[in-house]
N, C-alpha and C. Protein backbone atom coordinates (compact mmCIF):
# COMPACT_ATOMS: atom_id res chain seq x y z
N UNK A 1 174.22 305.18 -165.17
CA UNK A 1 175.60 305.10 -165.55
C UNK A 1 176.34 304.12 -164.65
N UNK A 2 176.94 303.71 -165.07
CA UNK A 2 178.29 302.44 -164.71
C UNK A 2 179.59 303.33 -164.36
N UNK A 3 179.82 302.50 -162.87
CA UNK A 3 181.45 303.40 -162.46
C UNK A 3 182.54 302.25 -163.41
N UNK A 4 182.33 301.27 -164.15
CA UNK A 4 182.80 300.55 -164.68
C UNK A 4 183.87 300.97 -165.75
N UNK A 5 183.04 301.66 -166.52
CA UNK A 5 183.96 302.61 -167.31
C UNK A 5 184.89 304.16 -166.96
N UNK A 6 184.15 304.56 -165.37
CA UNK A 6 185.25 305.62 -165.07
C UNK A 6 186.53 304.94 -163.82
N UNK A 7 186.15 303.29 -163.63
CA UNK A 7 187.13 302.30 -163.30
C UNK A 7 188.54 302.01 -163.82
N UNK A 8 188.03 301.88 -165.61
CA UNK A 8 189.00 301.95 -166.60
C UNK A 8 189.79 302.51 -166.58
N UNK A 9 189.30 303.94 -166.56
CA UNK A 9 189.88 304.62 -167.20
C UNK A 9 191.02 305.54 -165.81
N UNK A 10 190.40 305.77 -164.93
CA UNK A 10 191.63 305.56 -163.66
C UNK A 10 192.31 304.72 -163.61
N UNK A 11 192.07 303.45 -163.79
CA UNK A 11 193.04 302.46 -163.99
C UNK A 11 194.23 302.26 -164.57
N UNK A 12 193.99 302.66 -165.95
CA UNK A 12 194.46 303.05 -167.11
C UNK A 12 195.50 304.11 -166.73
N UNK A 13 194.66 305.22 -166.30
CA UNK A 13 195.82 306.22 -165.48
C UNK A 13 197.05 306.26 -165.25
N UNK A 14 196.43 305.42 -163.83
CA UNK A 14 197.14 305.22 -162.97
C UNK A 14 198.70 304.14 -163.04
N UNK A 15 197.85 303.71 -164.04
CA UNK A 15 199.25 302.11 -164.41
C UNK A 15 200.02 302.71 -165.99
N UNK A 16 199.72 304.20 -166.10
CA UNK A 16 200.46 304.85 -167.16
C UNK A 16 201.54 305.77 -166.02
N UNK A 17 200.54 306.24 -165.14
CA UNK A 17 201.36 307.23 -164.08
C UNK A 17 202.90 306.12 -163.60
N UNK A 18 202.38 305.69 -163.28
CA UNK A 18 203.51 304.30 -162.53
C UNK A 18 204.52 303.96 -163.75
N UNK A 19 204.06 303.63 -164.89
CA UNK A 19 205.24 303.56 -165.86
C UNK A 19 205.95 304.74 -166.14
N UNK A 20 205.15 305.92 -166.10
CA UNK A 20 206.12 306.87 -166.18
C UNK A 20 207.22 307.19 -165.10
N UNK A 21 206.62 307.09 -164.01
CA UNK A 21 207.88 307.09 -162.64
C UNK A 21 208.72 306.25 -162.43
N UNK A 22 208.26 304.92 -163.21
CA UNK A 22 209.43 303.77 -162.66
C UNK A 22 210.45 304.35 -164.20
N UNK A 23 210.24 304.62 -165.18
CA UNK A 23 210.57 305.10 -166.21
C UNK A 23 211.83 305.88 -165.38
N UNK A 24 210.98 307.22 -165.11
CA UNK A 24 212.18 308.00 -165.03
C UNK A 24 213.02 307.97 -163.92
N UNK A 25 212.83 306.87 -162.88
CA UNK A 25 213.91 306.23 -161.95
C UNK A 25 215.00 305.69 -162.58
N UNK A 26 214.74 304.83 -164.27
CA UNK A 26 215.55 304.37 -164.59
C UNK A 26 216.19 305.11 -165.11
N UNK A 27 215.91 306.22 -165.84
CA UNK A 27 216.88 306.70 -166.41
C UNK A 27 217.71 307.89 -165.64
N UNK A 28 217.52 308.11 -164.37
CA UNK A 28 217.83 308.77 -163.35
C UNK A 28 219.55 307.66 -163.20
N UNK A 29 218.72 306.30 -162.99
CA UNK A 29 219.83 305.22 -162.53
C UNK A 29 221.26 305.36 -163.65
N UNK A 30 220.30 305.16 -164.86
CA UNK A 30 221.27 305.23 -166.34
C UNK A 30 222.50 306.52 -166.35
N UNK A 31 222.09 307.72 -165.68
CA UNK A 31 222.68 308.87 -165.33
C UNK A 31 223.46 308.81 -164.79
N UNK A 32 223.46 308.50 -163.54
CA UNK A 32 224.47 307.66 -162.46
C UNK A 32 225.21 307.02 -162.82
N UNK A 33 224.81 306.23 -163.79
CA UNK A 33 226.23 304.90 -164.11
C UNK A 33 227.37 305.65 -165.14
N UNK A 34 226.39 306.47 -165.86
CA UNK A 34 226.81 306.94 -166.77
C UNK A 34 227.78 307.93 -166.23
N UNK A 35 227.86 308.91 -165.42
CA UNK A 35 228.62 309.81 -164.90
C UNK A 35 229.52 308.63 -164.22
N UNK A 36 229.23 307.88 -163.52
CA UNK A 36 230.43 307.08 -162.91
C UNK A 36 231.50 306.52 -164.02
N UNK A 37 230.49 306.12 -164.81
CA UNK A 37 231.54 305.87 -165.93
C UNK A 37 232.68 306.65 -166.59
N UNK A 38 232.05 307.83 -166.96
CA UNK A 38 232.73 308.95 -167.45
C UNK A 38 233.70 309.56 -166.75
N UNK A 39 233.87 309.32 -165.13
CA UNK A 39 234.37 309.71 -164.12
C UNK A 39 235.51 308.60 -164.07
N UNK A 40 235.17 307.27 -164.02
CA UNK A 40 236.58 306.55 -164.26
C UNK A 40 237.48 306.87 -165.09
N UNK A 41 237.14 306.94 -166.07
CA UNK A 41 237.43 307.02 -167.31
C UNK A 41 238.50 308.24 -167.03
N UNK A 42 237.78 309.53 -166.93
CA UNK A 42 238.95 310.70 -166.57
C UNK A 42 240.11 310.23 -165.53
N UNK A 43 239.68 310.00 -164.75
CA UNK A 43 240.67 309.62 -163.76
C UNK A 43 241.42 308.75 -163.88
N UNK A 44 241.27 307.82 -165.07
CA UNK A 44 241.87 306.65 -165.51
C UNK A 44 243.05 307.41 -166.60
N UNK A 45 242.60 308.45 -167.34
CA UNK A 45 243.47 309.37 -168.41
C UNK A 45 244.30 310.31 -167.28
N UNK A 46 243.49 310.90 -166.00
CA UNK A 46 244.70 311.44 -165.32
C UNK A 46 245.58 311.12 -164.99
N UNK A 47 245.61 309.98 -164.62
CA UNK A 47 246.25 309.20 -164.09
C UNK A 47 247.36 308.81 -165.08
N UNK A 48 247.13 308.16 -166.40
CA UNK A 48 248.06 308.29 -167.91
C UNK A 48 248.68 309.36 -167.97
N UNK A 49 247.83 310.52 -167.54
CA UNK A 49 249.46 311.87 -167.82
C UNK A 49 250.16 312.10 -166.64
N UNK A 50 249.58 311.90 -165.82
CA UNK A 50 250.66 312.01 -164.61
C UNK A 50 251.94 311.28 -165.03
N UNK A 51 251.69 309.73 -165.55
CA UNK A 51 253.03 309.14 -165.78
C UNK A 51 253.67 309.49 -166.61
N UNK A 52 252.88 309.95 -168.01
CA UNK A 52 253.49 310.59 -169.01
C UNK A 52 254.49 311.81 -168.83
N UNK A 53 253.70 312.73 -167.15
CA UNK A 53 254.60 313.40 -167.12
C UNK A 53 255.87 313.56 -166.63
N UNK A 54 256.16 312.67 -165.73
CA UNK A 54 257.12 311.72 -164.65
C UNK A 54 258.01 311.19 -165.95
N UNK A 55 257.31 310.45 -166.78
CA UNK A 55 258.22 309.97 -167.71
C UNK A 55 259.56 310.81 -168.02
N UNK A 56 258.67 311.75 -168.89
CA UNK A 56 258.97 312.62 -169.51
C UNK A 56 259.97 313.53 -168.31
N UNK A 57 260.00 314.08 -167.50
CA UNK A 57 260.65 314.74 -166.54
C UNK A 57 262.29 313.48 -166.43
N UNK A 58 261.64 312.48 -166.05
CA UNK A 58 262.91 311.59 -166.15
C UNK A 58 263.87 311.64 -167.45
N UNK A 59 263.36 311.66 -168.34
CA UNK A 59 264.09 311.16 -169.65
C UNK A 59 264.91 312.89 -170.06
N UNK A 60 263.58 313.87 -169.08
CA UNK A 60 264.74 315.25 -169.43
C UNK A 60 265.69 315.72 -168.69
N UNK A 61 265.38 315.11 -167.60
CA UNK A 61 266.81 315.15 -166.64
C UNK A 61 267.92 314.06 -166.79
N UNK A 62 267.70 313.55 -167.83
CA UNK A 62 269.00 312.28 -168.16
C UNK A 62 269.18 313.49 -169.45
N UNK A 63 268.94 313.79 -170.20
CA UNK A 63 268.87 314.31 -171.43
C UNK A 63 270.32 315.65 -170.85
N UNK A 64 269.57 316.31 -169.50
CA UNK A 64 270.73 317.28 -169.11
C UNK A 64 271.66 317.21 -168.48
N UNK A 65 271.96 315.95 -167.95
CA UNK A 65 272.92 315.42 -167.38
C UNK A 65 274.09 314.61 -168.57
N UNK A 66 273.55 314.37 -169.39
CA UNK A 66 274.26 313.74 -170.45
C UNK A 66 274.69 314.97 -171.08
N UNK A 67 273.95 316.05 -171.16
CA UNK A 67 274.33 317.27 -171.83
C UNK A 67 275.80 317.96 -171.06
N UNK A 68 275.52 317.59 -169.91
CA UNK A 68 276.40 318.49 -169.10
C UNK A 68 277.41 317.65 -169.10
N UNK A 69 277.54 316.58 -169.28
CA UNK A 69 278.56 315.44 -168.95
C UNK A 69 279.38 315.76 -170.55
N UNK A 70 278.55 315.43 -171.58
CA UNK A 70 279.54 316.22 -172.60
C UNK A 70 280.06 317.49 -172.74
N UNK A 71 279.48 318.42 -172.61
CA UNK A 71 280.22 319.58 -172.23
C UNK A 71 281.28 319.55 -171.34
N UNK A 72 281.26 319.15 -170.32
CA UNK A 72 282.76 318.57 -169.53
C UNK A 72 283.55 317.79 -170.43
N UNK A 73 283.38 317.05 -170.77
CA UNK A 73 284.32 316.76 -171.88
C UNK A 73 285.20 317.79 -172.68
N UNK A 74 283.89 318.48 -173.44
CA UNK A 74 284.19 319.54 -174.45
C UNK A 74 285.44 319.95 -173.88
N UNK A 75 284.74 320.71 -172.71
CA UNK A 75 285.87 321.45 -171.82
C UNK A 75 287.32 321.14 -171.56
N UNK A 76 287.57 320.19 -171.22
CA UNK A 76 288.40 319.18 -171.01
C UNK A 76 289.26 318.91 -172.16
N UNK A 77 288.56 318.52 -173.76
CA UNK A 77 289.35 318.74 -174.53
C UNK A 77 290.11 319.72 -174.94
N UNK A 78 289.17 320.88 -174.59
CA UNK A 78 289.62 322.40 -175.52
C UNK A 78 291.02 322.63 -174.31
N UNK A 79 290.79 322.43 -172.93
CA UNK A 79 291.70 322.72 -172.47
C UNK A 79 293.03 321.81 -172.69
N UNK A 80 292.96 320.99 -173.21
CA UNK A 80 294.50 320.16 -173.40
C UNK A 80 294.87 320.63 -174.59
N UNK A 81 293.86 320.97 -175.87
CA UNK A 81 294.98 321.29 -176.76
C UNK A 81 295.45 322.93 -176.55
């Protein structure tokens, strides 16, 4: 018998073993980017409601100040006539 053919076939193995590990390094890597990605991304939308909510807080404290400013009025009228 010939080690020729049980050469092969370790060979063969071995350079399947290796594609499978460099394999799943990559998609280990792909994971990583991928969560980083997904992670901007949120923080990029938190960041959108924070202002949304600032906005919004601003535009409702003009909203009650204008409220209150007419009501002084109101007031003001009812008391002259």
């Amino acid at each position: 018998m010939s080690i020729t053919p049980t050469l092969t076939v370790a060979f063969a193995f071995v350079t399947v073993l290796i594609g499978v590990l460099f394999n799943n390094s990559r998609i280990g890597d792909l994971r990583a980017m991928t969560e980083k990605r997904f992670d901007d991304v949120n923080r990029h939308i938190d960041d959108k409601f924070a202002l949304l909510a600032e906005r919004i807080d601003r535009m409702n404290d003009n909203i009650l100040r204008i409220l209150a400013d007419h009501d002084a009025r109101l007031r003001k009228l009812e008391k002259i006539d």
